[in-house]
N, C-alpha and C. Protein backbone atom coordinates (compact mmCIF):
# COMPACT_ATOMS: atom_id res chain seq x y z
N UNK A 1 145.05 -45.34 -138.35
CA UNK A 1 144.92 -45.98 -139.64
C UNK A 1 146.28 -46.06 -140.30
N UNK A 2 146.25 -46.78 -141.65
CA UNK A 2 147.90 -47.19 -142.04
C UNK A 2 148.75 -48.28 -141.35
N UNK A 3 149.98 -47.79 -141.61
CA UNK A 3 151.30 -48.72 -141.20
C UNK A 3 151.46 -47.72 -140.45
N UNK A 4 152.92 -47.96 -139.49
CA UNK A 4 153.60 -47.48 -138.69
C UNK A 4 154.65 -47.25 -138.90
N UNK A 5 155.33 -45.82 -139.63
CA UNK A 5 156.69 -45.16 -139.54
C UNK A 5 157.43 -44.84 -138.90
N UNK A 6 158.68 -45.42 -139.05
CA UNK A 6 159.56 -45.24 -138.08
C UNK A 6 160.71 -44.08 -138.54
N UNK A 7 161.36 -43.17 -137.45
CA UNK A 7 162.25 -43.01 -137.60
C UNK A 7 163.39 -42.70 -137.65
N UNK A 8 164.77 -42.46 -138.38
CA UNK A 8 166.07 -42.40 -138.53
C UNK A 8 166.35 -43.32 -136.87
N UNK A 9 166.58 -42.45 -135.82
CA UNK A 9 166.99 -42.74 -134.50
C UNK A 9 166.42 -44.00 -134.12
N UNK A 10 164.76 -44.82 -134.42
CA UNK A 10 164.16 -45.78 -134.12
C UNK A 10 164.90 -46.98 -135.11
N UNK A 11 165.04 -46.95 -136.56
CA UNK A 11 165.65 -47.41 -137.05
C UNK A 11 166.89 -47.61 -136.96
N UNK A 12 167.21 -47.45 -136.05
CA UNK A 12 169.12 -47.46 -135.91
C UNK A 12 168.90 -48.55 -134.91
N UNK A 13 168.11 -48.12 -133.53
CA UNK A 13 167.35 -49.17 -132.61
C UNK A 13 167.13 -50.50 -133.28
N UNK A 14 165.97 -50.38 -133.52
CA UNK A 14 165.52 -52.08 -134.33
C UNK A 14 166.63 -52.36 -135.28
N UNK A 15 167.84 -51.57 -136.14
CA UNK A 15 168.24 -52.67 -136.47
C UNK A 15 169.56 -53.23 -135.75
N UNK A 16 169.85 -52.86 -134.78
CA UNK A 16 170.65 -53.07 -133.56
C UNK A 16 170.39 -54.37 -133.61
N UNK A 17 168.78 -54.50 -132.78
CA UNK A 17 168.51 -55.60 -132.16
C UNK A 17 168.15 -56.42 -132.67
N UNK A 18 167.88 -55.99 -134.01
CA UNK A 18 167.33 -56.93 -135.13
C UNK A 18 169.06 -57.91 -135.79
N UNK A 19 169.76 -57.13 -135.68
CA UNK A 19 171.11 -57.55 -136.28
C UNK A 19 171.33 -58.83 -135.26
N UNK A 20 171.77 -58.42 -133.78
CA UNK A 20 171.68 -59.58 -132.35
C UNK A 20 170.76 -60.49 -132.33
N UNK A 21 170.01 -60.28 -132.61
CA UNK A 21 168.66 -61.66 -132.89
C UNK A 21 168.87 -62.65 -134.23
N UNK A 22 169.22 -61.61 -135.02
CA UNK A 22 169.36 -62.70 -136.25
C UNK A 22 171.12 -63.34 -136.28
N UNK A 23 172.08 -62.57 -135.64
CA UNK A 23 173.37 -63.60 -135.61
C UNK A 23 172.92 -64.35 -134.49
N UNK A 24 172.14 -64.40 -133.53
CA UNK A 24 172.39 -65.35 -132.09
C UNK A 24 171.64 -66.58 -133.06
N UNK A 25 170.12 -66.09 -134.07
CA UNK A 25 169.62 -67.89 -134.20
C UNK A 25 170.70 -68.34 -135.34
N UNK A 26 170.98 -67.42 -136.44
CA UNK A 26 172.18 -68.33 -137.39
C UNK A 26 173.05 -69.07 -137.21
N UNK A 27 173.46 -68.39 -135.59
CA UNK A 27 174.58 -69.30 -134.79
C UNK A 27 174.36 -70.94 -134.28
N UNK A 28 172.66 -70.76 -134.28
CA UNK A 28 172.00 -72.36 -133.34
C UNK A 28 171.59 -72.65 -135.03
N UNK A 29 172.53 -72.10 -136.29
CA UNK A 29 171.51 -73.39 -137.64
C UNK A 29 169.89 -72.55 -137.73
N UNK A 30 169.48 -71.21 -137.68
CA UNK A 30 168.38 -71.04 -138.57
C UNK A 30 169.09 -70.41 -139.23
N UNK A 31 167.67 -70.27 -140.25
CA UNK A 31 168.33 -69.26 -141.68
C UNK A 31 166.98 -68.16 -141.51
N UNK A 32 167.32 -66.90 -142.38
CA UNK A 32 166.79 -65.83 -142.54
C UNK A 32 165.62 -66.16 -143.65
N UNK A 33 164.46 -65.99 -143.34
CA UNK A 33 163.41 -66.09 -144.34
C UNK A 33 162.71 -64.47 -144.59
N UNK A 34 162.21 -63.89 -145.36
CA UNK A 34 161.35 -62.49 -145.46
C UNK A 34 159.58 -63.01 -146.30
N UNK A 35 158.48 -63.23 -145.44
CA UNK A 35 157.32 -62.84 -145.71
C UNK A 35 156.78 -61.58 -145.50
N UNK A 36 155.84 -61.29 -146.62
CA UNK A 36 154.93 -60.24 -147.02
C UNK A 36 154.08 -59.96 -145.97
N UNK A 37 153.95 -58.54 -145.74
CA UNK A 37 152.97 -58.37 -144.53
C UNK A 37 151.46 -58.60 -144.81
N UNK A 38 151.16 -57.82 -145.93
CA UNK A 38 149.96 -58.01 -146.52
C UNK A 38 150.15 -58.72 -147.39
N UNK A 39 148.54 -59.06 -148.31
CA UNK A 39 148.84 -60.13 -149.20
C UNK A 39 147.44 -60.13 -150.04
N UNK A 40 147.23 -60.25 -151.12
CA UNK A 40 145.89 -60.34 -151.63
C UNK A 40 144.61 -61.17 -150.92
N UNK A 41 143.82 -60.95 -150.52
CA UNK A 41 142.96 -61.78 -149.82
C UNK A 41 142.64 -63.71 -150.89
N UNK A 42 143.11 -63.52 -152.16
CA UNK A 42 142.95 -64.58 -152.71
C UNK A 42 144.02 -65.63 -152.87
N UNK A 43 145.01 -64.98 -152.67
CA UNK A 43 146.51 -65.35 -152.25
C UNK A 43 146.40 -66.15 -150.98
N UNK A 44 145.99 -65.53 -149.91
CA UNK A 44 145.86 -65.86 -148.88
C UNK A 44 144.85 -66.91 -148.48
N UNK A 45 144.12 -66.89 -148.99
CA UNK A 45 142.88 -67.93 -148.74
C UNK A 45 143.31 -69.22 -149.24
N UNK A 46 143.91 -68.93 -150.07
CA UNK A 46 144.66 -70.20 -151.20
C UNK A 46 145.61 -71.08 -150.09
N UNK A 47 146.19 -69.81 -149.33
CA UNK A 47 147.56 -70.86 -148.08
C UNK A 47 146.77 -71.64 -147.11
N UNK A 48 145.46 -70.85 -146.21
CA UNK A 48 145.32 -71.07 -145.14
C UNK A 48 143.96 -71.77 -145.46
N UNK A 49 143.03 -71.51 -146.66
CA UNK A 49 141.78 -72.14 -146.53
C UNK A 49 140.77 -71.12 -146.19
N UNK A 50 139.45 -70.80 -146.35
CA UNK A 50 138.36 -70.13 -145.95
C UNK A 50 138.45 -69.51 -144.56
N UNK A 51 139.00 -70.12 -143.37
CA UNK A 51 138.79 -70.09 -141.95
C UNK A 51 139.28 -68.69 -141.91
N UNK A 52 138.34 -67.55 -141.45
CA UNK A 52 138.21 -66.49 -141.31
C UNK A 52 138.98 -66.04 -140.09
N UNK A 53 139.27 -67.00 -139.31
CA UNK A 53 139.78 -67.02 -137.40
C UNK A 53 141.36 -66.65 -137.80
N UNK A 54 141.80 -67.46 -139.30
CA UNK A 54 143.18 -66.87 -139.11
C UNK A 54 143.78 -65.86 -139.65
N UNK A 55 142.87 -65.16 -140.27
CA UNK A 55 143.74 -63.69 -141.32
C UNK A 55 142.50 -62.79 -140.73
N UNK A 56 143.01 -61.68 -140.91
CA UNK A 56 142.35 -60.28 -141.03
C UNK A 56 142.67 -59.50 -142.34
N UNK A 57 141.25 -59.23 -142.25
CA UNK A 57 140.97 -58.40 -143.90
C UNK A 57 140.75 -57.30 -143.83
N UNK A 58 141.37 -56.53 -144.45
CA UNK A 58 141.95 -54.78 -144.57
C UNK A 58 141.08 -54.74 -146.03
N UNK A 59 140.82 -53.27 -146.54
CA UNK A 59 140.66 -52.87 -147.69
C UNK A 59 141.64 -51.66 -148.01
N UNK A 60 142.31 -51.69 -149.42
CA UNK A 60 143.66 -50.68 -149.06
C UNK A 60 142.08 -49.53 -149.49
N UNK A 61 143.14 -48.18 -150.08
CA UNK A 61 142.08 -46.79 -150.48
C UNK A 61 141.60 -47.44 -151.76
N UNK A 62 142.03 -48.18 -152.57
CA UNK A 62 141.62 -48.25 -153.79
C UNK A 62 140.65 -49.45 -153.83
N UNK A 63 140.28 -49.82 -152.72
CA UNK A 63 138.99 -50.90 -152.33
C UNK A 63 139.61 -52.50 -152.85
N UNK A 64 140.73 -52.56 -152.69
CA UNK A 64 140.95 -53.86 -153.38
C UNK A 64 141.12 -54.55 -151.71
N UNK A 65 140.78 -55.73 -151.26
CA UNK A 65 140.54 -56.67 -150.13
C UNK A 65 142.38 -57.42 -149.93
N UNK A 66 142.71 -56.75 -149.20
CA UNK A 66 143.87 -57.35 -148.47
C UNK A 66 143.89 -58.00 -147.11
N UNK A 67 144.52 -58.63 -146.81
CA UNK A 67 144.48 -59.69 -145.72
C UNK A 67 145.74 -59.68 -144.80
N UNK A 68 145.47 -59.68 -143.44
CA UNK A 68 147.19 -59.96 -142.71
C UNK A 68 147.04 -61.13 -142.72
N UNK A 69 148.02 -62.09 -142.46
CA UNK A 69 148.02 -63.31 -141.64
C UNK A 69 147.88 -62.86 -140.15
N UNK A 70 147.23 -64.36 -139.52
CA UNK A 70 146.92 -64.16 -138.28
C UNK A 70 148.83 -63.97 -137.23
N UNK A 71 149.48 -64.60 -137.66
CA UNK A 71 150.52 -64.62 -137.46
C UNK A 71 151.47 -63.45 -136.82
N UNK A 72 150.72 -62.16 -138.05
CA UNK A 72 151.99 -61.09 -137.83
C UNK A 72 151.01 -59.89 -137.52
């Protein structure tokens, strides 16, 4: 249950490779974007529409209905 913590030594890792991934596409013309992992389930419905096939719905502890995108 939860997220997944990483750390000190893992974090040094990912951002290694995370650093090499993001200069190799800046180099071919992308740019850096940051989306939200979670997201209010009403938020979300609003982007993608009703279709249940593309988000998954979480409830945090405090019972409020959060949603991933199918995406991430």
């Amino acid at each position: 249950q939860g997220t997944r913590d990483f750390g000190p030594k893992e974090m040094a890792i990912r951002e290694r490779a995370f650093k090499a991934i993001i200069s190799c596409f800046k180099r071919h013309g992308a740019e850096v974007i940051d989306t939200p992992v979670f997201e209010l389930k009403e938020t979300l419905t609003g982007k993608y529409g009703e279709d249940s096939k593309l988000i998954y719905d979480l409830k945090d502890q405090g019972g409020e209905l959060l949603s991933l995108r199918y995406d991430l």
